[in-house]
Protein backbone atom coordinates (compact mmCIF):
# COMPACT_ATOMS: atom_id res chain seq x y z
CA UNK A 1 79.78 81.35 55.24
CA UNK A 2 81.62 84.15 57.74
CA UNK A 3 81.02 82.89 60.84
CA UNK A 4 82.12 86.39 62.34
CA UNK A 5 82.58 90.45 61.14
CA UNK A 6 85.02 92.04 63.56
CA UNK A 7 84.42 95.87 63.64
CA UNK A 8 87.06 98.08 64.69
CA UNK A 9 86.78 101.87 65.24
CA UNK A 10 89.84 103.60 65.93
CA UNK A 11 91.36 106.92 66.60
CA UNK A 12 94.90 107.53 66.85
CA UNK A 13 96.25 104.45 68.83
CA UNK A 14 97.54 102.75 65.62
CA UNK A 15 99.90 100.93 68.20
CA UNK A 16 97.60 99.34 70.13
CA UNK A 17 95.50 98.21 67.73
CA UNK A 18 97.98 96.53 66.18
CA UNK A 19 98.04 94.34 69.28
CA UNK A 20 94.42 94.19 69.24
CA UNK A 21 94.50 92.98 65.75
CA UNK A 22 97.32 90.40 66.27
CA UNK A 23 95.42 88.94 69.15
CA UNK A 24 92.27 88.23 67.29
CA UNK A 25 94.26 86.13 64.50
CA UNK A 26 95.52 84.10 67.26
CA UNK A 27 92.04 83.73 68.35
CA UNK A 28 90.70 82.50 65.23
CA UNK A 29 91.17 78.97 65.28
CA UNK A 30 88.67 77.42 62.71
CA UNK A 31 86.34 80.31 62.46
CA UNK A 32 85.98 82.32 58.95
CA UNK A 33 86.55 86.28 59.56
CA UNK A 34 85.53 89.31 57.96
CA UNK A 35 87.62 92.46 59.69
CA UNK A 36 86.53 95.89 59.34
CA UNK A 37 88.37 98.67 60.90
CA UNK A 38 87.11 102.34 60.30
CA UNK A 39 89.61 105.22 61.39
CA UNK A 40 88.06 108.28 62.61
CA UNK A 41 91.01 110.68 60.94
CA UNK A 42 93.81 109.65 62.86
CA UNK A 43 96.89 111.91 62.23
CA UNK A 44 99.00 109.00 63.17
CA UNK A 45 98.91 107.11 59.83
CA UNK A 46 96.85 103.85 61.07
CA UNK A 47 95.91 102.88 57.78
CA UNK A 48 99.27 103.34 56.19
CA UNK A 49 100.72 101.62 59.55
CA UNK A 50 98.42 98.60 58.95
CA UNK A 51 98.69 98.13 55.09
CA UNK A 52 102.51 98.06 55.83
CA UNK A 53 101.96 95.26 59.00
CA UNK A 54 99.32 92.84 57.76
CA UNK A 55 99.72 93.28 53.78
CA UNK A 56 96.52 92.93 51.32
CA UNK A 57 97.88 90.00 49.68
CA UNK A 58 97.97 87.78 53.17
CA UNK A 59 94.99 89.32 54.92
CA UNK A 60 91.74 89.49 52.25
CA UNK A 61 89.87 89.53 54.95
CA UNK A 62 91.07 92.76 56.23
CA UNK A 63 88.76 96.01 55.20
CA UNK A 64 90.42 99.35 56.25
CA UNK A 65 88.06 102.05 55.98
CA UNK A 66 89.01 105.75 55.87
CA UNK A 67 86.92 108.91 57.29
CA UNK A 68 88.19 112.40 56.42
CA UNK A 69 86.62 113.80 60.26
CA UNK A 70 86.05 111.78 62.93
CA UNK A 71 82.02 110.93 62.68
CA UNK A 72 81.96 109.58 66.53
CA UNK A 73 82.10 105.59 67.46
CA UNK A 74 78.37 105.05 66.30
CA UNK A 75 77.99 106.22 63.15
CA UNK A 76 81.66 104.88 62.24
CA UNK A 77 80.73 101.45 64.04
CA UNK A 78 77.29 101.34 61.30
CA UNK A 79 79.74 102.55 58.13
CA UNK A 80 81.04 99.05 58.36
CA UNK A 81 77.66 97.23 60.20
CA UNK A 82 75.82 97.87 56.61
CA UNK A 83 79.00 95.69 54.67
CA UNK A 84 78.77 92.96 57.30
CA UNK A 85 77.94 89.58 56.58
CA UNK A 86 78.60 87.22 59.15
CA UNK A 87 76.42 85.12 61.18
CA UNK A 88 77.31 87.30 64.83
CA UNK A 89 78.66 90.94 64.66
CA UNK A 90 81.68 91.91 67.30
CA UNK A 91 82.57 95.54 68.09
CA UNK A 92 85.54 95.65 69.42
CA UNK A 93 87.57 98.13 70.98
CA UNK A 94 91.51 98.92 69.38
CA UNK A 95 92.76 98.51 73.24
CA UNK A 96 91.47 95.49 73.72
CA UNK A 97 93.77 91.95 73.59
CA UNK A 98 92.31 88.81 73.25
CA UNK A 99 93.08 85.18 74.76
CA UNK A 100 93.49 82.60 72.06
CA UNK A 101 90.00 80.78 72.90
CA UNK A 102 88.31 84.28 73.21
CA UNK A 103 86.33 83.54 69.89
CA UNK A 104 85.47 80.29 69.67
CA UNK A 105 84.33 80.20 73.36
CA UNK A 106 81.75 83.61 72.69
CA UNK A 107 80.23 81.79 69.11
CA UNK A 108 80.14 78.77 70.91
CA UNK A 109 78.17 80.29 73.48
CA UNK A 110 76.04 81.87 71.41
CA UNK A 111 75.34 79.24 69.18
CA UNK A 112 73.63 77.57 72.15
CA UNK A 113 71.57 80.50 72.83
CA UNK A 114 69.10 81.31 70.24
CA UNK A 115 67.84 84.18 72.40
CA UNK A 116 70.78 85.99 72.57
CA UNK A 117 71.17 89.38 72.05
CA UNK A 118 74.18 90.54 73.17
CA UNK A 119 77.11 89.16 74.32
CA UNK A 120 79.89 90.65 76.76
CA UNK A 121 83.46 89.23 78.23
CA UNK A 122 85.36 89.65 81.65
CA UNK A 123 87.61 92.45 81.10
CA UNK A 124 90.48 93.22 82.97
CA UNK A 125 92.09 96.47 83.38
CA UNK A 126 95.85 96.48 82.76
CA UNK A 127 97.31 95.38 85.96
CA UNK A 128 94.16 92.30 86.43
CA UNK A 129 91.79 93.32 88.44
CA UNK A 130 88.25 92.93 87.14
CA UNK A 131 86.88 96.25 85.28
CA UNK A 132 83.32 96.57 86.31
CA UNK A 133 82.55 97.98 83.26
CA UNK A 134 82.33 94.22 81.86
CA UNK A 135 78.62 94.62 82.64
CA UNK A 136 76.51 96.39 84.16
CA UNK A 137 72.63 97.68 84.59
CA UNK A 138 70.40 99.59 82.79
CA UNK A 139 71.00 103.40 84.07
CA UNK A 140 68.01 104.04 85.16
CA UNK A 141 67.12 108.01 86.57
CA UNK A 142 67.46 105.83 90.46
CA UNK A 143 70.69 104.11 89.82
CA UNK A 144 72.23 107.32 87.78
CA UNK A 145 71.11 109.34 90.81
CA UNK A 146 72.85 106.55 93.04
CA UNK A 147 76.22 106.77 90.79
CA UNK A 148 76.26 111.18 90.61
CA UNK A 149 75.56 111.30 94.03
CA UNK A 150 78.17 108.55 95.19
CA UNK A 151 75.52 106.44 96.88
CA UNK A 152 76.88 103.34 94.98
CA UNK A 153 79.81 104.14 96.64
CA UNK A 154 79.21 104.26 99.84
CA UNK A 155 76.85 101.50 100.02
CA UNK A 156 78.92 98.90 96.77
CA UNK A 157 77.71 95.17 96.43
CA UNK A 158 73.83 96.21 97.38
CA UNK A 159 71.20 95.66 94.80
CA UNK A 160 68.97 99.09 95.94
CA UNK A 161 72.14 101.59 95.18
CA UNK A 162 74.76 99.59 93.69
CA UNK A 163 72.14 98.36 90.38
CA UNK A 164 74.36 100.33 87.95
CA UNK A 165 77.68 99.16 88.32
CA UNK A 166 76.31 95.47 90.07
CA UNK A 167 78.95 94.55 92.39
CA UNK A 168 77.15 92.08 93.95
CA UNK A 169 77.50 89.98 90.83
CA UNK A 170 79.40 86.76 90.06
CA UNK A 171 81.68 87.51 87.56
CA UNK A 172 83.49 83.71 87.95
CA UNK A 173 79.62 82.42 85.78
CA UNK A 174 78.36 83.36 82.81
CA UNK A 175 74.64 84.55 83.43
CA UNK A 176 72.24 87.35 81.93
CA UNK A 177 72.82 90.61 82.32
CA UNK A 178 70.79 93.53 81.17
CA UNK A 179 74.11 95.78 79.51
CA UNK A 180 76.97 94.50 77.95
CA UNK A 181 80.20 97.07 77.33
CA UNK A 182 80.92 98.38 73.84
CA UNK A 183 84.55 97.50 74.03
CA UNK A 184 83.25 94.19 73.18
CA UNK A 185 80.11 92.72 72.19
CA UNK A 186 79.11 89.94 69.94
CA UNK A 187 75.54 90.53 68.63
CA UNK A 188 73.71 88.17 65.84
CA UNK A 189 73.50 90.26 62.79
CA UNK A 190 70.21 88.78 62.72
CA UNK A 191 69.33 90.63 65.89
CA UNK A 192 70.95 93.88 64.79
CA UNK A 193 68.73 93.98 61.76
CA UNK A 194 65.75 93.29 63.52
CA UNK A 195 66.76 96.38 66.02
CA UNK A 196 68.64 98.49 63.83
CA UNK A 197 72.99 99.55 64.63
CA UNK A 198 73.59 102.72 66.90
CA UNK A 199 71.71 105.59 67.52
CA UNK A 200 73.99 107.85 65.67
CA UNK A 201 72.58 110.72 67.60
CA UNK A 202 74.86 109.44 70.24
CA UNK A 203 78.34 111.11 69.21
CA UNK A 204 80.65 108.71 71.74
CA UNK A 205 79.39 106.94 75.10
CA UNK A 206 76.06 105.32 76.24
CA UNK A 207 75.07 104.18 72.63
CA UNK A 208 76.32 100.52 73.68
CA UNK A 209 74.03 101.07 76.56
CA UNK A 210 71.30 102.55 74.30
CA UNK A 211 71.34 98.91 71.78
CA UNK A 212 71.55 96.62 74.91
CA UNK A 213 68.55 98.32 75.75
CA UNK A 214 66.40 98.14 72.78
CA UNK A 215 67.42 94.60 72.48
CA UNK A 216 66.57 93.72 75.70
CA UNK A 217 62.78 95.72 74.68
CA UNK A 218 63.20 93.69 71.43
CA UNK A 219 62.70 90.55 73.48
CA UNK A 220 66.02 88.87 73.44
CA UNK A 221 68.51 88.55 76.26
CA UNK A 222 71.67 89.75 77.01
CA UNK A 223 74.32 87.63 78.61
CA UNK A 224 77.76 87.96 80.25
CA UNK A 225 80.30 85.32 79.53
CA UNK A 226 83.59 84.91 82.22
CA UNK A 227 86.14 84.22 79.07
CA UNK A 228 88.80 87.21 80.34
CA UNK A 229 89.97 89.92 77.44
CA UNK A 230 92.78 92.90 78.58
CA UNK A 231 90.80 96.41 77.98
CA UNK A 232 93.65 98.67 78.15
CA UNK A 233 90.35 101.41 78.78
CA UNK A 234 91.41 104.92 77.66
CA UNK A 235 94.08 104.72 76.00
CA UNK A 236 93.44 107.70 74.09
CA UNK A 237 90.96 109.15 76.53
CA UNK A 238 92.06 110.80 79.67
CA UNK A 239 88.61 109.91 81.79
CA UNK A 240 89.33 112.41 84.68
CA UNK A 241 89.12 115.16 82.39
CA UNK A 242 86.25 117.84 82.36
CA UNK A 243 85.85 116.98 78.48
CA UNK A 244 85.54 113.23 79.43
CA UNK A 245 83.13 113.87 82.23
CA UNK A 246 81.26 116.51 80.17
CA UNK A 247 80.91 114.29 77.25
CA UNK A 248 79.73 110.98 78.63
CA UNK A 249 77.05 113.09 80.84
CA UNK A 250 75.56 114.44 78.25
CA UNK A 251 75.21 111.19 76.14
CA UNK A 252 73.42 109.68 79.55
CA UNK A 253 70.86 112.73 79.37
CA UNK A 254 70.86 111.62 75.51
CA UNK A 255 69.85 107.92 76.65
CA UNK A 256 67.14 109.56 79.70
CA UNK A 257 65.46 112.05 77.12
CA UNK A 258 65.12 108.82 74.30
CA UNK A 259 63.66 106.15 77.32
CA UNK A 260 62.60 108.08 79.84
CA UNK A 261 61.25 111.20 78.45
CA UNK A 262 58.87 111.92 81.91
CA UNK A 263 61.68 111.78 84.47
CA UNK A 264 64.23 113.56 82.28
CA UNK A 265 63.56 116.94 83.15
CA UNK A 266 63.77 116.25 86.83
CA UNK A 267 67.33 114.48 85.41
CA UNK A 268 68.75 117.43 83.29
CA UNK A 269 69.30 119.77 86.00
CA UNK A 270 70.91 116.96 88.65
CA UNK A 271 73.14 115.77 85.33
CA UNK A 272 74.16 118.98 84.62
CA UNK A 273 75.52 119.99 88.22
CA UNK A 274 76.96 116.66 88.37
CA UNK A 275 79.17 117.68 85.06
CA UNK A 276 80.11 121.03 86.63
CA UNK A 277 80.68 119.19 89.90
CA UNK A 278 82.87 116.14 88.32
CA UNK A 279 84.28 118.91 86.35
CA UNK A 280 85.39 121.17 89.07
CA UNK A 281 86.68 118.48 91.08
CA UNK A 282 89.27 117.69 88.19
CA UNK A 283 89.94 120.72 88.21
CA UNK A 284 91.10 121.30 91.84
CA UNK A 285 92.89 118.09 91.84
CA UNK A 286 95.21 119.41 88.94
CA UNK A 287 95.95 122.89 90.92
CA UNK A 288 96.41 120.51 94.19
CA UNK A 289 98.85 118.38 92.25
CA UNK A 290 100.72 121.70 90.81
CA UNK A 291 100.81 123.10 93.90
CA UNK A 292 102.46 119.84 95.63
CA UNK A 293 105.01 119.64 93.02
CA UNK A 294 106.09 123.16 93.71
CA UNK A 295 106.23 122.94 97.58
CA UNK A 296 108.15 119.58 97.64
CA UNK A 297 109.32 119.22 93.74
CA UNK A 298 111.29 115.70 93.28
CA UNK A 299 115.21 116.49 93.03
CA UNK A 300 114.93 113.56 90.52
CA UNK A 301 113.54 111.09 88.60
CA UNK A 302 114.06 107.78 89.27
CA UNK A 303 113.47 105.18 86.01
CA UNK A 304 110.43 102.91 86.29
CA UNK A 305 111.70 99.46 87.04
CA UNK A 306 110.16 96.89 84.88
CA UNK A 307 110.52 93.23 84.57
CA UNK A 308 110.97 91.17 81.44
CA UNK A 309 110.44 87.42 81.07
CA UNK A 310 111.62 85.63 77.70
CA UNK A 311 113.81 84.96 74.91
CA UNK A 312 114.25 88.13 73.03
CA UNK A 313 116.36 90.18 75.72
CA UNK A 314 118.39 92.09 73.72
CA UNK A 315 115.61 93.43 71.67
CA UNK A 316 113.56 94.15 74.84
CA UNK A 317 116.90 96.00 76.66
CA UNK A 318 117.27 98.00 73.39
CA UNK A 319 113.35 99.35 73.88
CA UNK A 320 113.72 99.83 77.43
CA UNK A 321 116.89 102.30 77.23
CA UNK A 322 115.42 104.39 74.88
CA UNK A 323 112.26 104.73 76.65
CA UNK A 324 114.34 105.29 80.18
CA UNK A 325 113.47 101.76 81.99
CA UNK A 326 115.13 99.81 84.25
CA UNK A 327 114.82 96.66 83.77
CA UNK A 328 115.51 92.91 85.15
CA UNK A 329 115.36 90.17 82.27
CA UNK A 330 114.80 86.68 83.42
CA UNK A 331 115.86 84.16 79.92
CA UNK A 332 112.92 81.93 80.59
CA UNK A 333 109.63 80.55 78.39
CA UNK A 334 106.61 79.70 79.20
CA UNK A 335 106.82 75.52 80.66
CA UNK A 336 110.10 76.86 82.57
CA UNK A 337 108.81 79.58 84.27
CA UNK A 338 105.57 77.34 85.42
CA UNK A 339 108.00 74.95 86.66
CA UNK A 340 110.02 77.28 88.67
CA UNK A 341 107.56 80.62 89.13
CA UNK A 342 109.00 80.79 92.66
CA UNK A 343 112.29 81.29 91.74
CA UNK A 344 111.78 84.73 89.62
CA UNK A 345 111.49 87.35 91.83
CA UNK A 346 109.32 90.48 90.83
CA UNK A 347 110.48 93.31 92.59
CA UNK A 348 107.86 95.28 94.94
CA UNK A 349 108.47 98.56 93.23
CA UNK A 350 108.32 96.93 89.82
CA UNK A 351 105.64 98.54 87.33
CA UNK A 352 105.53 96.26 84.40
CA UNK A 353 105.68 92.82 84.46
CA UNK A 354 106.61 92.30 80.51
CA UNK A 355 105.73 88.63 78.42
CA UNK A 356 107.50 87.29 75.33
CA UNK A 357 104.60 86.73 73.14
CA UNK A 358 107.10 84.78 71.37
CA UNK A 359 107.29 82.33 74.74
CA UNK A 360 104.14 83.22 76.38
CA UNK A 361 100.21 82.81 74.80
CA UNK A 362 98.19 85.27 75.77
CA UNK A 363 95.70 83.62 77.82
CA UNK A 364 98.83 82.89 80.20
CA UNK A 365 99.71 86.23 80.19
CA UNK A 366 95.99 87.39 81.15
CA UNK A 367 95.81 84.35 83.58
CA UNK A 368 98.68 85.39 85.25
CA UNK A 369 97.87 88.58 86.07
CA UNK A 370 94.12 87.72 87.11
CA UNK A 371 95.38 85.70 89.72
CA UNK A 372 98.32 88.66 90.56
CA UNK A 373 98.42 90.94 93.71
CA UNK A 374 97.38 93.45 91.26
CA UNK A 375 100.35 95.32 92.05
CA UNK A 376 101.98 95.45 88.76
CA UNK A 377 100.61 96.13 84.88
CA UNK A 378 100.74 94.31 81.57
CA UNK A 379 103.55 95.14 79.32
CA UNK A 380 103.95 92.57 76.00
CA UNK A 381 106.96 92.29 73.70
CA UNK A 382 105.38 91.60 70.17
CA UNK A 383 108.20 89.50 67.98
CA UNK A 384 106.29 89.59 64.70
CA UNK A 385 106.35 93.66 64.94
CA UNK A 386 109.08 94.22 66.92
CA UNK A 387 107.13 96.23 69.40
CA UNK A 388 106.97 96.77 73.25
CA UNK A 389 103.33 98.03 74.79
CA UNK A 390 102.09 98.56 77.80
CA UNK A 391 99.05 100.39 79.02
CA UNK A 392 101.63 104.00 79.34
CA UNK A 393 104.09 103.40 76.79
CA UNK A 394 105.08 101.54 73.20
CA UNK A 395 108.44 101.07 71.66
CA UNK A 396 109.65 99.76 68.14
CA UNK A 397 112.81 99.04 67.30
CA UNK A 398 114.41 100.30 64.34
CA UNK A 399 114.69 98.30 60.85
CA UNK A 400 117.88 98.24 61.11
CA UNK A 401 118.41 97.11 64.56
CA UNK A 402 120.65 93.42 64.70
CA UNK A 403 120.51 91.75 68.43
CA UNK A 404 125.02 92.34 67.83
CA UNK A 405 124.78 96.20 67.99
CA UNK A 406 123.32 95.63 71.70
């Protein structure tokens, strides 16, 4: 019996799902896996990139999936939903990177709860801090009005204006929640046939939000779970955009016309200035930015300082001269730098703070940066593929490359 069916929906980040990928076979452990991964057209050759990285012959279990147009996250996420066959269902983001207990802690977890509908993780943006999108409440026409207006904002960690994003939550215990976030959630396919997949009239954004809901209406519960995932969020979306803030706006007034069909056309016009508002903001922040640049424009560009910690220098110092870095390598693994942490010393104006894979797990990378300043991101150096990522760049070196010609 498949204990789980991974579904994957990606567009053009071929890169970092290969990461994502990687990190749930280290998460496996005992568990029997079904993989689906749907491509919404990419022009970057994922398929063709993954057939070449995790071959048919060692990976059955892999089912790559092409479309010919991009048919939005929900109706790609159901293409594969009607193959599954697993006992729980987990859509997963491509920018997403698991721990190595990640998956046997969630079926665990929901193996003890027979009410569960679905499940959602502690994700952490790319330099650790907790991304409140991990969970949050149901956007109701008070709390949207509370998030447009910026009410949340000025009042965070109160339950009367803050009931959307829910900062006054403990995200250190796992406890119910009302939504769980799309870049991952574990749902019984029991549950999911009982409720039906995504609203496919939903083209991208809020149709997570819109199957929390009608499980929570189908009497089950959702629940959050504080097992910590990297979500690298947006890696191919650039959220202060006008399209961005255009598009997710209208799949809210989507969600208010479905569930609340009284109070949505008191909603439409608010949403709607809010999108021209949002939108005009970006707007004047890119002129601002121009106009900065050409008063005071920098003489020069000084290369990003990173930091790399592991075995594989040479490959990493290859990587990080093509892409312009400068970078400090400290030859260490995994029980030496725990021994002597103190005495590797991260530069303040360091970006990236970049882990072996080969030396480090992942859950020690994510650990690590949970309990970091939060001053500097997460960069990983992949030895099975040969490739460097990080949340603004990715590097692979050449087939031909030999540690000597360094």
């Amino acid at each position: 019996m498949i204990d789980l069916s991974i579904i994957i929906v990606s567009y053009n980040v071929r890169h970092f799902l290969e990461q994502c990928l990687r990190s749930v076979y280290a998460s496996k452990g005992s568990l029997k896996l079904e993989i689906f991964v749907v491509d919404n057209a990419s022009s970057d050759d994922t398929l063709g990139f993954l057939r070449e990285q995790f071959p048919e012959t060692e990976h059955p279990e892999l089912h790559l999936v092409h479309n010919a147009r991009n048919v939005g996250f929900g109706r790609a996420n159901n293409q594969a939903l009607s193959h599954a066959t697993g006992r729980y269902v987990l859509f997963l983001n491509p920018d997403t990177v698991l721990a190595e207990g990640t998956l046997s802690q969630c079926v665990a977890f929901a193996d003890s709860h027979a009410d569960m509908g679905a499940l959602g993780v502690m994700q952490l943006h790319s330099n650790g801090e907790f991304a409140l999108e991990s969970r949050h409440g149901i956007p109701t026409p008070w709390r949207a009005f509370c998030q447009m207006s910026g009410l949340s904002s000025l009042f965070p960690g109160t339950k009367t204006f803050d009931g959307y994003h829910m900062r006054f939550f403990n995200n250190e215990a796992a406890a119910p929640i009302e939504i769980a976030s799309g870049a991952f959630m574990l749902i019984p396919l029991e549950a999911l046939k009982e409720t039906g997949g995504f609203d496919e009239s939903f083209f991208m954004y809020c149709e997570d939000v819109d199957l929390c809901y009608r499980l929570l209406q189908s009497g089950r519960q959702n629940y959050y779970l504080p097992t910590p995932i990297l979500h690298y969020k947006g890696a191919s979306t650039r959220r202060g955009s006008f399209r961005y803030v255009h598009t997710f706006y209208s799949a809210m007034l989507i969600f208010f016309n479905k569930h609340y069909a009284k109070s949505s056309r008191l909603m439409s016009p608010v949403i709607r200035l809010g999108i021209y508002l949002r939108g005009l903001m970006s707007y004047a922040g890119k002129k601002l930015s121009a106009l900065r640049h050409f008063l005071a424009p920098r003489l020069g560009t000084r290369a990003e300082r990173q930091v790399f910690l592991g075995r594989h220098t040479a490959e990493v110092k290859a990587m990080a001269e093509t892409l312009g870095f400068d970078l400090v390598c400290y030859d260490t693994d995994s029980q030496d730098f725990k021994t002597h942490a103190q005495a590797y010393d991260i530069p303040s104006d360091c970006v990236h703070v970049i882990f072996d894979l080969g030396c480090f797990s992942r859950e020690e990378v994510l650990d690590w940066f949970r309990r970091s300043d939060h001053k500097h991101h997460i960069g990983m150096y992949c030895p099975e593929s040969h490739t460097l990522i990080g949340g603004s760049f990715t590097c692979t070196l050449p087939d031909n490359f030999s540690p000597s010609a360094s």
